[in-house]
C-alpha atoms as a PDB file:
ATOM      1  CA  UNK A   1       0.000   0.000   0.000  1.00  0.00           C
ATOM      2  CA  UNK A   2       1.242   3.439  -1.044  1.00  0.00           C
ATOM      3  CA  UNK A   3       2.810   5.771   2.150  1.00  0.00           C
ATOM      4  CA  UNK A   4       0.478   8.380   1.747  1.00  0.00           C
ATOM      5  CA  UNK A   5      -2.445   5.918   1.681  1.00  0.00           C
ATOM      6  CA  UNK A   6      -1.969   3.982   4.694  1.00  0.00           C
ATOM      7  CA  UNK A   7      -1.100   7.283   6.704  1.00  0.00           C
ATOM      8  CA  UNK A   8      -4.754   8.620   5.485  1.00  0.00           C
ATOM      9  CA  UNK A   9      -6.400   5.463   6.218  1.00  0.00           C
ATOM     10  CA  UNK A  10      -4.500   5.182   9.867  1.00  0.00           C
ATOM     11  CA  UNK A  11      -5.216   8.728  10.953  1.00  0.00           C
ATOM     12  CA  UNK A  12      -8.729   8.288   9.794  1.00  0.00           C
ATOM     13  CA  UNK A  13      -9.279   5.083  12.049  1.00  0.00           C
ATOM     14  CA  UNK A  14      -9.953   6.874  15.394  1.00  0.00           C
ATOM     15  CA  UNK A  15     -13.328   8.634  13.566  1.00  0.00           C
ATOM     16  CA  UNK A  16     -14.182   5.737  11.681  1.00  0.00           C
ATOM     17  CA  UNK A  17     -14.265   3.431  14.754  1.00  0.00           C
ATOM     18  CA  UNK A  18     -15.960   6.046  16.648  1.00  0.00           C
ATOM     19  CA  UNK A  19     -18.754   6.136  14.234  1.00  0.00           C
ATOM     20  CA  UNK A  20     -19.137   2.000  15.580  1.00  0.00           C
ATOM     21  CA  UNK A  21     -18.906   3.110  19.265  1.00  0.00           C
ATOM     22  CA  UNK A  22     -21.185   5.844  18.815  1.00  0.00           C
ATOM     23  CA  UNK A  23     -23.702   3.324  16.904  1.00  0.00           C
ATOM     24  CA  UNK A  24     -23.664   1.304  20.075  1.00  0.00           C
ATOM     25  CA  UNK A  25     -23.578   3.567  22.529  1.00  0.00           C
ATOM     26  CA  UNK A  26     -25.347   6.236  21.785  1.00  0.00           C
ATOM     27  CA  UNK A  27     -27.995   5.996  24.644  1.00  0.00           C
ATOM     28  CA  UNK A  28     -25.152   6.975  27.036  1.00  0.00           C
ATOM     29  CA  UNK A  29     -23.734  10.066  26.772  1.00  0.00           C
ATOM     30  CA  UNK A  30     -22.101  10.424  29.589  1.00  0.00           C
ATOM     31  CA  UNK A  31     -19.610   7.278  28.334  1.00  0.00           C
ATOM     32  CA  UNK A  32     -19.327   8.283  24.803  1.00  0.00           C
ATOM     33  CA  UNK A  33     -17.989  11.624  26.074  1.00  0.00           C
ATOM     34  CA  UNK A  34     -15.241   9.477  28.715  1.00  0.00           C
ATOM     35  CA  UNK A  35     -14.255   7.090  25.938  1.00  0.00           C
ATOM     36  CA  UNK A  36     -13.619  10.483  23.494  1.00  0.00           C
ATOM     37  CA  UNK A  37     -11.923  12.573  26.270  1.00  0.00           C
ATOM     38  CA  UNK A  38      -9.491   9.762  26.924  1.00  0.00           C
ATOM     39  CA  UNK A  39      -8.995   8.650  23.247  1.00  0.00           C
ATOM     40  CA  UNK A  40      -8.390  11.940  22.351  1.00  0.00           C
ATOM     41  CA  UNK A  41      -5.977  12.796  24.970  1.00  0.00           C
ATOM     42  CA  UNK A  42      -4.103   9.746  23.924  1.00  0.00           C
ATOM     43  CA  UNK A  43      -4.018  10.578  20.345  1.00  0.00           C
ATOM     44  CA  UNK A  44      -2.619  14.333  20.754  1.00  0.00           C
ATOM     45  CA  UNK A  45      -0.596  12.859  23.321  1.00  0.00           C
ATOM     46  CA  UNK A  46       1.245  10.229  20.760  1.00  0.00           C
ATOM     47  CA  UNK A  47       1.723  12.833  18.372  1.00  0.00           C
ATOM     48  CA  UNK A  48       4.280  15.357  17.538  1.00  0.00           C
ATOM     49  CA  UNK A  49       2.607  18.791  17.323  1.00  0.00           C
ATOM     50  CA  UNK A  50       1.141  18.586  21.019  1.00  0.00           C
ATOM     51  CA  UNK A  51       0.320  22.128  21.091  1.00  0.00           C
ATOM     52  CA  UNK A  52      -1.115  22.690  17.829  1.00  0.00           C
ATOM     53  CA  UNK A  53      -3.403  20.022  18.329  1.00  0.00           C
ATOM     54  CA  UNK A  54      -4.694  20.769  21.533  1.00  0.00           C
ATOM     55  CA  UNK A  55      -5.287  24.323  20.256  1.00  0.00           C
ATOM     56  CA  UNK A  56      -7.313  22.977  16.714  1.00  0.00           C
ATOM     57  CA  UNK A  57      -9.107  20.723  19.602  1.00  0.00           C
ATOM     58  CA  UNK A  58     -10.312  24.103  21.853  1.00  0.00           C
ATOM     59  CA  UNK A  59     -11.329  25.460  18.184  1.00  0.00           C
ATOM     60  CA  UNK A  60     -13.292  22.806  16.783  1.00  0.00           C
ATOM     61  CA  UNK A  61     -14.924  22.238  19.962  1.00  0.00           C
ATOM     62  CA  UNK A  62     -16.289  25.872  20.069  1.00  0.00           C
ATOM     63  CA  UNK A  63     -17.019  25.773  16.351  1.00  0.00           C
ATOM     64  CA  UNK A  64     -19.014  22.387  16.694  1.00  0.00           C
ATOM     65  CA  UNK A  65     -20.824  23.681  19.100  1.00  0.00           C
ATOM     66  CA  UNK A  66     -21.956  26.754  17.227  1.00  0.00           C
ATOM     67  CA  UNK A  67     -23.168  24.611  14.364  1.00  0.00           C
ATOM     68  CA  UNK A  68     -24.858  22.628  16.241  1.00  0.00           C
ATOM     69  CA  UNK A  69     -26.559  24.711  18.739  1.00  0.00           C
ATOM     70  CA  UNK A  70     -27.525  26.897  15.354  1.00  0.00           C
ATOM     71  CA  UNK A  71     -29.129  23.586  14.232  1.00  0.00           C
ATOM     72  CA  UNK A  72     -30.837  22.542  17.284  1.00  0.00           C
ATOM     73  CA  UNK A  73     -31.768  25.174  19.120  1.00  0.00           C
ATOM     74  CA  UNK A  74     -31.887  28.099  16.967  1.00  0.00           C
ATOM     75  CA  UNK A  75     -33.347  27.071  13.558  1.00  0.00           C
ATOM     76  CA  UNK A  76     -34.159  24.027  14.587  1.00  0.00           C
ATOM     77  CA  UNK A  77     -33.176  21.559  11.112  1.00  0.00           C
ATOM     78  CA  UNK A  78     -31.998  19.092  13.016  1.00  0.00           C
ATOM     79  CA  UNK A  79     -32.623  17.204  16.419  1.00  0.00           C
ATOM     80  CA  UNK A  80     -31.358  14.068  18.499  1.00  0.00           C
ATOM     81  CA  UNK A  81     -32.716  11.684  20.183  1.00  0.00           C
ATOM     82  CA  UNK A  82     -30.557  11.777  23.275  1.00  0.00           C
ATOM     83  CA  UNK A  83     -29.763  15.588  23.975  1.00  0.00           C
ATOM     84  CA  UNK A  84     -28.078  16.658  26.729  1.00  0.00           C
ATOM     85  CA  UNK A  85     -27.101  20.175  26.796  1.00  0.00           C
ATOM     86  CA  UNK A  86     -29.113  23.200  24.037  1.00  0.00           C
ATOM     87  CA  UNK A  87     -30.267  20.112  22.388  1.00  0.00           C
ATOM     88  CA  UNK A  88     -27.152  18.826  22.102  1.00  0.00           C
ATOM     89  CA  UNK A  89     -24.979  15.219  23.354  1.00  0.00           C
ATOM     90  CA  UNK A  90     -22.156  16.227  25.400  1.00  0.00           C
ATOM     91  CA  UNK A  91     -19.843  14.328  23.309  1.00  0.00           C
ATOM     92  CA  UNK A  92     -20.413  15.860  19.950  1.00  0.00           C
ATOM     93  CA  UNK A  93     -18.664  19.197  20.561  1.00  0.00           C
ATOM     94  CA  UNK A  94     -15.649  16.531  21.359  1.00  0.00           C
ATOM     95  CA  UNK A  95     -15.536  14.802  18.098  1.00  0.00           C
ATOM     96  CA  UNK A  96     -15.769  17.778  15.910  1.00  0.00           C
ATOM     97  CA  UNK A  97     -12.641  19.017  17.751  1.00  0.00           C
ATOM     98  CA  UNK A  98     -10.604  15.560  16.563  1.00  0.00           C
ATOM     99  CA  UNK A  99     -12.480  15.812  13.379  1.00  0.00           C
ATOM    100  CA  UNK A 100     -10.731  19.002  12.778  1.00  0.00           C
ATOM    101  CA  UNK A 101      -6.802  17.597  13.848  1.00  0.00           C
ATOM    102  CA  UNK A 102      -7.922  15.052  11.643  1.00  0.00           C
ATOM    103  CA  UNK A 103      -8.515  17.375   8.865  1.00  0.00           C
ATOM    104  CA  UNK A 104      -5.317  19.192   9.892  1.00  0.00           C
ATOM    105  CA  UNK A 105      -3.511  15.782   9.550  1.00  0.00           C
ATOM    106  CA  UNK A 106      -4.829  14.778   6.251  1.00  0.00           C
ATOM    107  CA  UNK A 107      -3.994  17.835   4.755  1.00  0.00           C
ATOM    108  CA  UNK A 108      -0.506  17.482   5.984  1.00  0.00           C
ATOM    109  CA  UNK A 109      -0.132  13.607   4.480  1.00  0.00           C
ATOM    110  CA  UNK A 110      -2.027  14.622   1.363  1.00  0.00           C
ATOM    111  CA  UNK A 111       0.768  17.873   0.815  1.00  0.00           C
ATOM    112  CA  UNK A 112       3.927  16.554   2.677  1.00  0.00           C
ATOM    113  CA  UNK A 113       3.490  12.897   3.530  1.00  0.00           C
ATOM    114  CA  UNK A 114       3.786  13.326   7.034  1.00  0.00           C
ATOM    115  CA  UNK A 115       0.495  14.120   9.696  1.00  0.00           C
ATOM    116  CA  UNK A 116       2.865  16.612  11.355  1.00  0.00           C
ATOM    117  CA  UNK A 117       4.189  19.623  11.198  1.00  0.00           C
ATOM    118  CA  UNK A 118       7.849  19.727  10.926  1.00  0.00           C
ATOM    119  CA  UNK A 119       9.442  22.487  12.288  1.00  0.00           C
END
């Protein structure tokens, strides 16, 4: 398998096996957002730009949950069926923060062939 490939296809695993957890677990919030936290701590923590991720984390965070409080609570085009917080599961803020370092490191593999930044 080519370089770039199986980097794309490793650094996409974490959301692609969320996506299963989620599917089973979605009735409990409260444990889909501890199995996140932790994975995602691990992940940033195993990489090499530490920093940068945790910052991309903070901002997708904060931008998920704009989005998604605009679609729940505000205009209302979407809805789930296990809200916690503005209509919202506590754990989805979360993921769209790793879906954006995953973004972030797919960009990187796709234009250098490495997930981080080298300085």
């Amino acid at each position: 398998m080519d370089g770039k490939i199986k980097l794309l296809v490793i650094h996409s695993l974490p959301l692609m096996l969320g996506l299963v957890v989620s599917g089973f677990l979605w009735r409990s919030n409260i444990l889909l957002l501890g199995i996140y936290i932790v994975v995602i701590i691990l992940l940033i923590l195993v990489g090499k730009d530490r920093k940068t991720e945790i910052y991309i984390q903070i901002y997708g965070m904060v931008a998920g949950f704009v989005i998604e409080a605009i679609g729940t609570s505000i205009s209302g085009y979407q809805s789930f069926t296990n809200p916690d917080f503005f209509g919202i599961p506590y754990w989805l803020p979360v993921v769209w923060g790793y879906g954006f370092i995953v973004m972030k490191r797919i960009a990187l593999i796709i234009s250098t062939g490495s997930p981080w930044i080298l300085s």
